[in-house]
C-alpha atoms as a PDB file:
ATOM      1  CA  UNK A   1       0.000   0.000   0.000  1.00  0.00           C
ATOM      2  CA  UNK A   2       0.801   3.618  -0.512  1.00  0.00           C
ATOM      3  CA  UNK A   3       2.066   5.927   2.098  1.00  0.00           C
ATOM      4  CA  UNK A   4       0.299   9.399   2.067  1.00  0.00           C
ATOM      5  CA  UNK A   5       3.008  12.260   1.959  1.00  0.00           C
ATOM      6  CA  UNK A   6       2.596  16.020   2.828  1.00  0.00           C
ATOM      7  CA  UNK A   7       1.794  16.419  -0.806  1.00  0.00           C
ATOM      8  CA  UNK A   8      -1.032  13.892  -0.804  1.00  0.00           C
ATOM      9  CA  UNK A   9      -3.077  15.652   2.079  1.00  0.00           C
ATOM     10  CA  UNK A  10      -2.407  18.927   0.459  1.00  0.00           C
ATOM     11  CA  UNK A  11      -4.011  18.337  -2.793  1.00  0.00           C
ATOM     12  CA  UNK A  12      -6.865  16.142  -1.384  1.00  0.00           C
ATOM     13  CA  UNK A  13      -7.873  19.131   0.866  1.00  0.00           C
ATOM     14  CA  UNK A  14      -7.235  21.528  -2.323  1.00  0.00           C
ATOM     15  CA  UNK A  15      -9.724  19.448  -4.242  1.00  0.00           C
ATOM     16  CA  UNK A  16     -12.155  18.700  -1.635  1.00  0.00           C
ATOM     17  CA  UNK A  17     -12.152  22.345  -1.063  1.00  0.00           C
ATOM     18  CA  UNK A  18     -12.406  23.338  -5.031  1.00  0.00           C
ATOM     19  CA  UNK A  19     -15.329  20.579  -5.418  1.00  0.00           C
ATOM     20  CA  UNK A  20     -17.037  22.034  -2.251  1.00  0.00           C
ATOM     21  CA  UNK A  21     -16.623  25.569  -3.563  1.00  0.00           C
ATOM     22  CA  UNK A  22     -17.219  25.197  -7.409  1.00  0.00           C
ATOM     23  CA  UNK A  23     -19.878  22.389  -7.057  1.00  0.00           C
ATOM     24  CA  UNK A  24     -22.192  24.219  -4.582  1.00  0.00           C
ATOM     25  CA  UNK A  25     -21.898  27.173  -6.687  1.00  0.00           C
ATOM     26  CA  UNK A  26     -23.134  25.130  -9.684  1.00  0.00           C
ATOM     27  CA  UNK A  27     -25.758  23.367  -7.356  1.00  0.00           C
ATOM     28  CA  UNK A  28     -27.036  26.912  -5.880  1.00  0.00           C
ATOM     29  CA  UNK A  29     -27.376  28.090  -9.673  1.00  0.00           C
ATOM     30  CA  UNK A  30     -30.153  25.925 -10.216  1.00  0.00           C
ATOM     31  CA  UNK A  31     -31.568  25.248  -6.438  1.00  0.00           C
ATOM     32  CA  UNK A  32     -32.299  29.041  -6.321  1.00  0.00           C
ATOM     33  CA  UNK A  33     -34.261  29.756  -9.489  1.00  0.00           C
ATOM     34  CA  UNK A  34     -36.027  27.115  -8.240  1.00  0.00           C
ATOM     35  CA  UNK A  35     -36.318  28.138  -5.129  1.00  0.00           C
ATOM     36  CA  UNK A  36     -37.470  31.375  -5.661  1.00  0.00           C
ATOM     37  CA  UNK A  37     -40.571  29.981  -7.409  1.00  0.00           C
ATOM     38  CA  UNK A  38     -41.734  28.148  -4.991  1.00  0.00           C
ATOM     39  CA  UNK A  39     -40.923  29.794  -1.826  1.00  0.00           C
ATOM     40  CA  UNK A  40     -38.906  33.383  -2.055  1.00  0.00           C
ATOM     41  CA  UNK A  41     -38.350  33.800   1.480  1.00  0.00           C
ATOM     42  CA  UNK A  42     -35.868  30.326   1.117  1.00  0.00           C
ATOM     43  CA  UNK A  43     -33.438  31.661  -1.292  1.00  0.00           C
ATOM     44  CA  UNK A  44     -31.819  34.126   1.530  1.00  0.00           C
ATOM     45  CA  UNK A  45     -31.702  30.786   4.264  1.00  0.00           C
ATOM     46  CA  UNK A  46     -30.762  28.288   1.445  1.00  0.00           C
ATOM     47  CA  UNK A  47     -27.743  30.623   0.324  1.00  0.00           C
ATOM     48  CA  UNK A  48     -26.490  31.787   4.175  1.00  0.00           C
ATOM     49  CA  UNK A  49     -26.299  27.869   4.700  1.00  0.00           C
ATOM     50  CA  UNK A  50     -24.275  27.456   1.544  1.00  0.00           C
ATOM     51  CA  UNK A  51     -22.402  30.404   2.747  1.00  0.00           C
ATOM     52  CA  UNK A  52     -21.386  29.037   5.809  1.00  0.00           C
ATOM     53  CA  UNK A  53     -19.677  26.071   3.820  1.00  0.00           C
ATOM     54  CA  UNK A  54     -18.744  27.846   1.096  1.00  0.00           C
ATOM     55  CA  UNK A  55     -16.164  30.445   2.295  1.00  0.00           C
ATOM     56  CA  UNK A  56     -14.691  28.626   4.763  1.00  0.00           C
ATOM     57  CA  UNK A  57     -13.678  25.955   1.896  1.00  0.00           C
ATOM     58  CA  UNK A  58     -12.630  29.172   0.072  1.00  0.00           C
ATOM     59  CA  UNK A  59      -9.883  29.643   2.808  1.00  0.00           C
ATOM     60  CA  UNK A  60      -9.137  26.060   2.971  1.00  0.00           C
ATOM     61  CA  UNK A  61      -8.451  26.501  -0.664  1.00  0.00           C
ATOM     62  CA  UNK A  62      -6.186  29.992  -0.292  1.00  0.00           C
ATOM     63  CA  UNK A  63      -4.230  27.963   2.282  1.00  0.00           C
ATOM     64  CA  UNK A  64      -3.659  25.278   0.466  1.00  0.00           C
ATOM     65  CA  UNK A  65      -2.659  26.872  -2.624  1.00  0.00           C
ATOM     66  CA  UNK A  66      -0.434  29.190  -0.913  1.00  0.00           C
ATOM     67  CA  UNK A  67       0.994  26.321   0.589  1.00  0.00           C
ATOM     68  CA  UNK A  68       1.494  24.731  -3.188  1.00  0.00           C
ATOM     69  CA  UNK A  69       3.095  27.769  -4.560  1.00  0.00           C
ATOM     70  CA  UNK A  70       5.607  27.803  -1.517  1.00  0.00           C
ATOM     71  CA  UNK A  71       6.415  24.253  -2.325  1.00  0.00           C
ATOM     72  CA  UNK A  72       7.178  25.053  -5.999  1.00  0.00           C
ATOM     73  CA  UNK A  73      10.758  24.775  -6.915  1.00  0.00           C
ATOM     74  CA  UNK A  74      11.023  28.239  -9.277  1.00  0.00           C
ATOM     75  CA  UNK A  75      14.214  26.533 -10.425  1.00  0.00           C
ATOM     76  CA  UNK A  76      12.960  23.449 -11.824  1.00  0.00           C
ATOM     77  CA  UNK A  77       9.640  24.728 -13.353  1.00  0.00           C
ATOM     78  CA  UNK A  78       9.457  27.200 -16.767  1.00  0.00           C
ATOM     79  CA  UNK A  79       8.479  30.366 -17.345  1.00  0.00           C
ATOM     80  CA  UNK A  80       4.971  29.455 -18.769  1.00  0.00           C
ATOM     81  CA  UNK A  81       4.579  27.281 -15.879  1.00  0.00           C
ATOM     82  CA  UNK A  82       5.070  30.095 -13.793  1.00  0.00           C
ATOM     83  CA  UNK A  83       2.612  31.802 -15.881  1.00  0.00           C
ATOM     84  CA  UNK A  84      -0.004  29.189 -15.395  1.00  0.00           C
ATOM     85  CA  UNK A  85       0.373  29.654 -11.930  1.00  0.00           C
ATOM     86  CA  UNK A  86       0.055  33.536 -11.769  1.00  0.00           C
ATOM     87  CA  UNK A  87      -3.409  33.145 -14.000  1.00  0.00           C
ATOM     88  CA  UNK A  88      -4.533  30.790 -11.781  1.00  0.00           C
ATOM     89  CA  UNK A  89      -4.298  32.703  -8.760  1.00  0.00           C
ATOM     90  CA  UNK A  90      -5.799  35.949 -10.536  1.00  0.00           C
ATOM     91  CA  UNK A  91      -8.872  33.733 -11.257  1.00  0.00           C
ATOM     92  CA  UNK A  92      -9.066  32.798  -7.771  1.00  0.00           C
ATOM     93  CA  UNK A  93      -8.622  36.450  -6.372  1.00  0.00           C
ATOM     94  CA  UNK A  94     -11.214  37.423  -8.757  1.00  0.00           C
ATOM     95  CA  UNK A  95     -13.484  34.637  -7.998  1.00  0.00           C
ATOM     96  CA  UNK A  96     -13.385  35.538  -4.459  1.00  0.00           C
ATOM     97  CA  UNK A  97     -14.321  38.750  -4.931  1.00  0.00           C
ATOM     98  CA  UNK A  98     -17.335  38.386  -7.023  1.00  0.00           C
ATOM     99  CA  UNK A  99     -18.270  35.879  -5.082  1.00  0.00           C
ATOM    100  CA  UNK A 100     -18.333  38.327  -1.598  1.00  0.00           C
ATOM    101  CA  UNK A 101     -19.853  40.952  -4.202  1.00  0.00           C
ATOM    102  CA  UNK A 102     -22.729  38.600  -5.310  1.00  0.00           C
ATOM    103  CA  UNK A 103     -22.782  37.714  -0.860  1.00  0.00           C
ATOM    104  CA  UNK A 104     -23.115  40.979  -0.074  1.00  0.00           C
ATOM    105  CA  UNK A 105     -24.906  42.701  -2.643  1.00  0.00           C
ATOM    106  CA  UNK A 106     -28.270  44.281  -2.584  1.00  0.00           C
ATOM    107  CA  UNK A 107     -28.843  45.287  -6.344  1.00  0.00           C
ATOM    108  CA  UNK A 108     -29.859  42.985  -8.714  1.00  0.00           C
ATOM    109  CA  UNK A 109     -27.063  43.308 -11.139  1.00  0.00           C
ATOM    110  CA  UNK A 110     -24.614  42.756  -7.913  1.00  0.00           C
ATOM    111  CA  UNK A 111     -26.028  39.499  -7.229  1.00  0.00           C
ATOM    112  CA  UNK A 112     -26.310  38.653 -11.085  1.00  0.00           C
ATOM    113  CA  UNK A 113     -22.590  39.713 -12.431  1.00  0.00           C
ATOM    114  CA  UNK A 114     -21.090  38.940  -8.715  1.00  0.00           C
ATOM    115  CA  UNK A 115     -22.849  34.911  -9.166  1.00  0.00           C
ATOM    116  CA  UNK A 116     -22.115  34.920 -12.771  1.00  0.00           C
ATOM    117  CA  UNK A 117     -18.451  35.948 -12.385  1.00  0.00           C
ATOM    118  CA  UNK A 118     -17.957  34.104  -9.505  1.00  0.00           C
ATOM    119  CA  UNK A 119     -18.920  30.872 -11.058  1.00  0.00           C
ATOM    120  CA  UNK A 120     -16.979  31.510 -14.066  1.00  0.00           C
ATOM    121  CA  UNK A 121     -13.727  32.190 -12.846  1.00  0.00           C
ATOM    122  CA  UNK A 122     -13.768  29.525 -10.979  1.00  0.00           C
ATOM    123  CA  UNK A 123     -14.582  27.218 -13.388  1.00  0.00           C
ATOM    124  CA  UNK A 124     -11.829  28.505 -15.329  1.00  0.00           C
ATOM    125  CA  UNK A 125      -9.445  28.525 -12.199  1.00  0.00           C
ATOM    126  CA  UNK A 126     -10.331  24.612 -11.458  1.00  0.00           C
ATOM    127  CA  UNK A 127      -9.589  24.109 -15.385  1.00  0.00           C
ATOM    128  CA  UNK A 128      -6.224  25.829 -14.687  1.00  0.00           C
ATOM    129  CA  UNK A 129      -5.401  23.818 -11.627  1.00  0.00           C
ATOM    130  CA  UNK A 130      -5.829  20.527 -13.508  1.00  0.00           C
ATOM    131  CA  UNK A 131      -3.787  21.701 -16.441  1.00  0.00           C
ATOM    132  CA  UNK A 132      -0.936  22.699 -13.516  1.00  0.00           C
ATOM    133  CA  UNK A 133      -0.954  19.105 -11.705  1.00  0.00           C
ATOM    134  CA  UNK A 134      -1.108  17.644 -14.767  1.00  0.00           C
ATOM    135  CA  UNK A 135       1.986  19.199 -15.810  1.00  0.00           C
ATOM    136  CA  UNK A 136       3.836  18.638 -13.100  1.00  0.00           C
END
């Protein structure tokens, strides 16, 4: 049998943390439509209990990643690599941030671009972070 390393428990918690984040936002985008038909007054308690699952597997997932780009040997790893890496963690910056905008926001168009963004950027940032394990 396999021995887990430090490596092993760091990605596991990056990915639980990535499927926790980017699949409830998927799930949430089409439980509250939903929702909002059939009871309005559930889409505010349905999204403060994703919410309180959400962001703290957001921080899991800053830790973790921080943790991965410490780990990376600059040395042995190219400059598109490097790249890769810097675009990934602009897409998570910017996913966290329209995701608080779409959390706190009280216009329509806050919660619409702030979800819409949100979700997209992190699709695009889990994308990325195969493309990066793969390649290394």
């Amino acid at each position: 049998m396999l021995s887990p390393t430090a490596d092993t428990v760091r990605l596991f918690l990056h990915v639980l943390a990535a499927s926790v984040w980017v699949g409830g936002q998927i799930m949430m985008s089409g439980l509250v439509p939903r929702l909002r038909r059939a009871a309005p007054d559930t889409t505010r308690v349905a999204a403060r209990a994703f919410g309180s699952v959400a962001w703290p597997a957001f921080a899991v997932l800053v830790v973790t990643g921080m943790w991965s780009i410490v780990d990376i040997s600059i040395n042995e790893r190219t400059t598109s690599y490097q790249a890769t890496v810097g675009a990934h963690v602009v897409l998570a910056v910017i996913a966290g941030a329209s995701a608080a905008i779409h959390s706190i926001g009280r216009s329509r168009l806050a919660l619409a671009l702030g979800g819409a963004i949100g979700l997209l950027t992190s699709l695009v940032a889990l994308f990325i972070g195969v493309l990066l394990h793969t390649a290394g």
